[in-house]
Protein backbone atom coordinates (compact mmCIF):
# COMPACT_ATOMS: atom_id res chain seq x y z
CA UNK A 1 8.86 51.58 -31.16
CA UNK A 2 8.45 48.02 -29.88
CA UNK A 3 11.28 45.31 -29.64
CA UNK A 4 10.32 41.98 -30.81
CA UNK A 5 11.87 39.18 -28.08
CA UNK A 6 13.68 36.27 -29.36
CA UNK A 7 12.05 33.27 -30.59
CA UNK A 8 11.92 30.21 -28.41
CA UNK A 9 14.88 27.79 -29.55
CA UNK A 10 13.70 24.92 -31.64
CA UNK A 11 15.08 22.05 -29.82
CA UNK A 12 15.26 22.41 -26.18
CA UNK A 13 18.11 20.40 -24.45
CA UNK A 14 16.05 17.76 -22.43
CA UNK A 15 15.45 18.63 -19.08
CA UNK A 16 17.98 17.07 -16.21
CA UNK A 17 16.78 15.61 -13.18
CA UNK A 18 17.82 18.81 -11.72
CA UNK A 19 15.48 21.10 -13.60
CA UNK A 20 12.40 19.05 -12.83
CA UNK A 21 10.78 19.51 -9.93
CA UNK A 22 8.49 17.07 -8.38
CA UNK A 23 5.73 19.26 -8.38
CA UNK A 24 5.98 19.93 -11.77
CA UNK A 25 6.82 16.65 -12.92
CA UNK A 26 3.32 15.36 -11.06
CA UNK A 27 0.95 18.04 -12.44
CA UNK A 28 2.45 18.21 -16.23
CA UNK A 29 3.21 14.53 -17.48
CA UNK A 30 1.89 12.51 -14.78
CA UNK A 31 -0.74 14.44 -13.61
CA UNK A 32 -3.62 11.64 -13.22
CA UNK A 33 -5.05 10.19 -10.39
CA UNK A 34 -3.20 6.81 -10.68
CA UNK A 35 -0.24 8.56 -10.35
CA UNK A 36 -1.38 10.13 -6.88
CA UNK A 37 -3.00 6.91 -5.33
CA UNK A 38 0.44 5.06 -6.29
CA UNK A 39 2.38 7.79 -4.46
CA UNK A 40 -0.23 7.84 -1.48
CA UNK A 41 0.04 4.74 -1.24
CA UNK A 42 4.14 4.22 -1.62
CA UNK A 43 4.98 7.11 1.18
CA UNK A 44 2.12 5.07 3.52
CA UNK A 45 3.97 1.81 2.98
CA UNK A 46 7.03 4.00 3.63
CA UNK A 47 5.64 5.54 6.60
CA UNK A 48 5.13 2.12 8.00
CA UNK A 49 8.15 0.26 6.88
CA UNK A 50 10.23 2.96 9.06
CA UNK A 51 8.18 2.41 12.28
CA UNK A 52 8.35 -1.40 11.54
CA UNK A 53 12.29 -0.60 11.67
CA UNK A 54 12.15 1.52 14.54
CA UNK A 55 10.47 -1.86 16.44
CA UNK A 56 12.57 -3.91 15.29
CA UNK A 57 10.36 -5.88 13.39
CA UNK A 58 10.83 -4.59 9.36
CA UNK A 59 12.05 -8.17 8.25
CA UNK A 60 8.39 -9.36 9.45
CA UNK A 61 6.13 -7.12 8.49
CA UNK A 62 7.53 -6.48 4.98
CA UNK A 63 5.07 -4.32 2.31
CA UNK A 64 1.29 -5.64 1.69
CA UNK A 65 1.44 -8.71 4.22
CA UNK A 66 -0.63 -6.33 6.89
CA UNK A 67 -3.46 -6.21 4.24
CA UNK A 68 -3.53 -10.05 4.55
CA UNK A 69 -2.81 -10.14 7.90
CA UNK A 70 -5.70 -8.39 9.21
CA UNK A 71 -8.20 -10.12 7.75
CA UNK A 72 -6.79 -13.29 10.04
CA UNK A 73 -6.80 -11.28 12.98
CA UNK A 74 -10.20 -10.97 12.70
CA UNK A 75 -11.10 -14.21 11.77
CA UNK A 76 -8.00 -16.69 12.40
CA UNK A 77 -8.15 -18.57 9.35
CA UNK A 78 -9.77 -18.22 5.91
CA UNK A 79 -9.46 -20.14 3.02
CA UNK A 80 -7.06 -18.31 0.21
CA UNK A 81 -10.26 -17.51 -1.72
CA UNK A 82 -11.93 -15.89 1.18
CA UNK A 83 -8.82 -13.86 1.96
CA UNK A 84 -8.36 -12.63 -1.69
CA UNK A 85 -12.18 -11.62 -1.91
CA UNK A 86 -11.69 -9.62 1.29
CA UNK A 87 -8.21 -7.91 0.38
CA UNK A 88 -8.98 -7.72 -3.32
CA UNK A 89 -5.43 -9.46 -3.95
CA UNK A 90 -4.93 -11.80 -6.87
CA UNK A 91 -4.74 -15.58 -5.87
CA UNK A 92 -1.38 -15.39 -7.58
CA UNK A 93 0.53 -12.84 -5.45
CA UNK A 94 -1.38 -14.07 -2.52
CA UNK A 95 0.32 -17.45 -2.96
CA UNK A 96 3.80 -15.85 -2.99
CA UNK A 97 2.83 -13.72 0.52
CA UNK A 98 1.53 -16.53 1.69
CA UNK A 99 4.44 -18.69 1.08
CA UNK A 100 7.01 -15.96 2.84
CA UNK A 101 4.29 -15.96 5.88
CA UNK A 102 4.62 -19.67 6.10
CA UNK A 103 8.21 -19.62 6.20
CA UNK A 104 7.98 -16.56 8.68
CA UNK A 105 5.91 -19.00 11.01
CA UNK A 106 3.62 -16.21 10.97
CA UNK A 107 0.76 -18.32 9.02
CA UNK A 108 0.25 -21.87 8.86
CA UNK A 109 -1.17 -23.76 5.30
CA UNK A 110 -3.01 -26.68 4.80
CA UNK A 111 -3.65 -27.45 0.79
CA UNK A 112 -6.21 -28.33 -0.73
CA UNK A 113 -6.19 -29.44 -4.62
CA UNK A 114 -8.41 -26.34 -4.80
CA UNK A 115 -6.09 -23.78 -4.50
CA UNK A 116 -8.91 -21.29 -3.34
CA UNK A 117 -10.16 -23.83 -0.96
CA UNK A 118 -6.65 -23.54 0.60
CA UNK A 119 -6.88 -23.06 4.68
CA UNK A 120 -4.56 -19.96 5.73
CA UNK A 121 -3.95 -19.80 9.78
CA UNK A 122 -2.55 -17.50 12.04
CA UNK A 123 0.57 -19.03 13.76
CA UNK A 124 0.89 -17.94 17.82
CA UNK A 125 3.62 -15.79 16.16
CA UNK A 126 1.45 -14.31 13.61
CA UNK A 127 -1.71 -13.63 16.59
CA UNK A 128 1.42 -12.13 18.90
CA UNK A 129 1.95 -9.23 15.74
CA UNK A 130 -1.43 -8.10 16.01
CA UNK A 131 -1.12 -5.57 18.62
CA UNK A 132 2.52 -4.05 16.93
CA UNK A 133 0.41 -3.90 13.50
CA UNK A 134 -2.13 -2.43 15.19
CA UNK A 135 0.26 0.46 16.74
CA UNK A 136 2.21 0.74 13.87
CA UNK A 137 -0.93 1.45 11.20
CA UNK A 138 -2.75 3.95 14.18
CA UNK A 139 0.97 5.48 14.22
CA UNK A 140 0.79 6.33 10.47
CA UNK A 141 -3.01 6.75 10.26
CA UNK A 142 -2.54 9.42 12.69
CA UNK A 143 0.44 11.03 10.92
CA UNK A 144 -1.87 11.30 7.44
CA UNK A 145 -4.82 12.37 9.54
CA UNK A 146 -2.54 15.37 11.30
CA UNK A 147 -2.61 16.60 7.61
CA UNK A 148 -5.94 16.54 6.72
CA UNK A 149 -9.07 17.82 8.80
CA UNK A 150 -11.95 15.13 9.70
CA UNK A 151 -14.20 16.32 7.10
CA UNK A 152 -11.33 15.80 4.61
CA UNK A 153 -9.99 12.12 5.72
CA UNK A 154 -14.02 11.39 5.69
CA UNK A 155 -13.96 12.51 2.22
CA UNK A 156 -10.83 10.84 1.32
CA UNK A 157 -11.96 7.38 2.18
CA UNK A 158 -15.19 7.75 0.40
CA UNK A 159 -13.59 8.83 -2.31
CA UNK A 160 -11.26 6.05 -2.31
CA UNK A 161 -13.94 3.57 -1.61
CA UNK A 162 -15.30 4.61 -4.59
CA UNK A 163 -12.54 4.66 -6.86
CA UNK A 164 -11.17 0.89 -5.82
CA UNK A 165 -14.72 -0.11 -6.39
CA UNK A 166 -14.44 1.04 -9.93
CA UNK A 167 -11.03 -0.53 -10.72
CA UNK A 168 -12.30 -4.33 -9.90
């Protein structure tokens, strides 16, 4: 003779913040690939932002101004268009960095009417960050890379070459 088990109760209380894992929360309702490059990309920033405090230096080099400062690094100075064709970040939110770098005296500005045509410059300020940034982003790279093996941070970047590429 067989029992027959209760049936599951119609309405479930909603799950608490307790009963949801992180884990689970990821791979049920938010399993997509967004998700994870948003994550990878907020514990990097957070990886960062906590040796930028350990320096001393977190009120400088604040979330997404080392994607526009390394492009002046390189060069010096670029024009706002340049800079948002080499960092893929909209003319709009690069005006607002921009702005906060000015009055950071990390980055000079001259306008132009042209907004795009607008000459960005590193400060001696900004040019004296470049070796911290440099340390702080090889401190974090090396952190991710302890968790992966070569082959896999190879693969990583390729794949996420690929995948920006398809979002622009």
């Amino acid at each position: 003779m067989t029992t027959q088990s209760a049936p599951p109760p119609t309405s479930a209380a909603p799950p608490t913040r307790e009963r949801i894992s992180r884990r689970s929360l990821a791979s049920r309702e938010l399993g997509y690939t967004g998700f994870y490059l948003g994550r990878a990309y907020h514990a990097f920033a957070g990886c960062l932002a906590d040796a930028a405090a350990e320096m001393g230096v977190a009120d400088l080099l604040k979330r997404g101004r080392g994607m526009l400062l390394y492009p002046l690094f390189a060069r010096g100075e670029l024009r706002l268009g340049e800079l948002a064709a080499a960092t893929g970040v909209p003319l709009e939110q690069l005006h607002r960095t921009t702005a906060e770098l000015v009055d950071d005296g990390l980055v000079e500005c001259e306008p132009d009417p042209d907004p795009e045509r607008s000459m960005v410059r590193l400060t001696a300020h900004g040019r004296a960050l470049e070796s911290m940034c440099r340390r702080l982003h090889a401190a974090a790279n090396h952190r991710l890379a302890s968790r992966l093996t070569a082959a896999e941070s190879d693969q990583l970047r390729r794949l996420l070459a690929r995948a920006i590429g398809g979002l622009r």
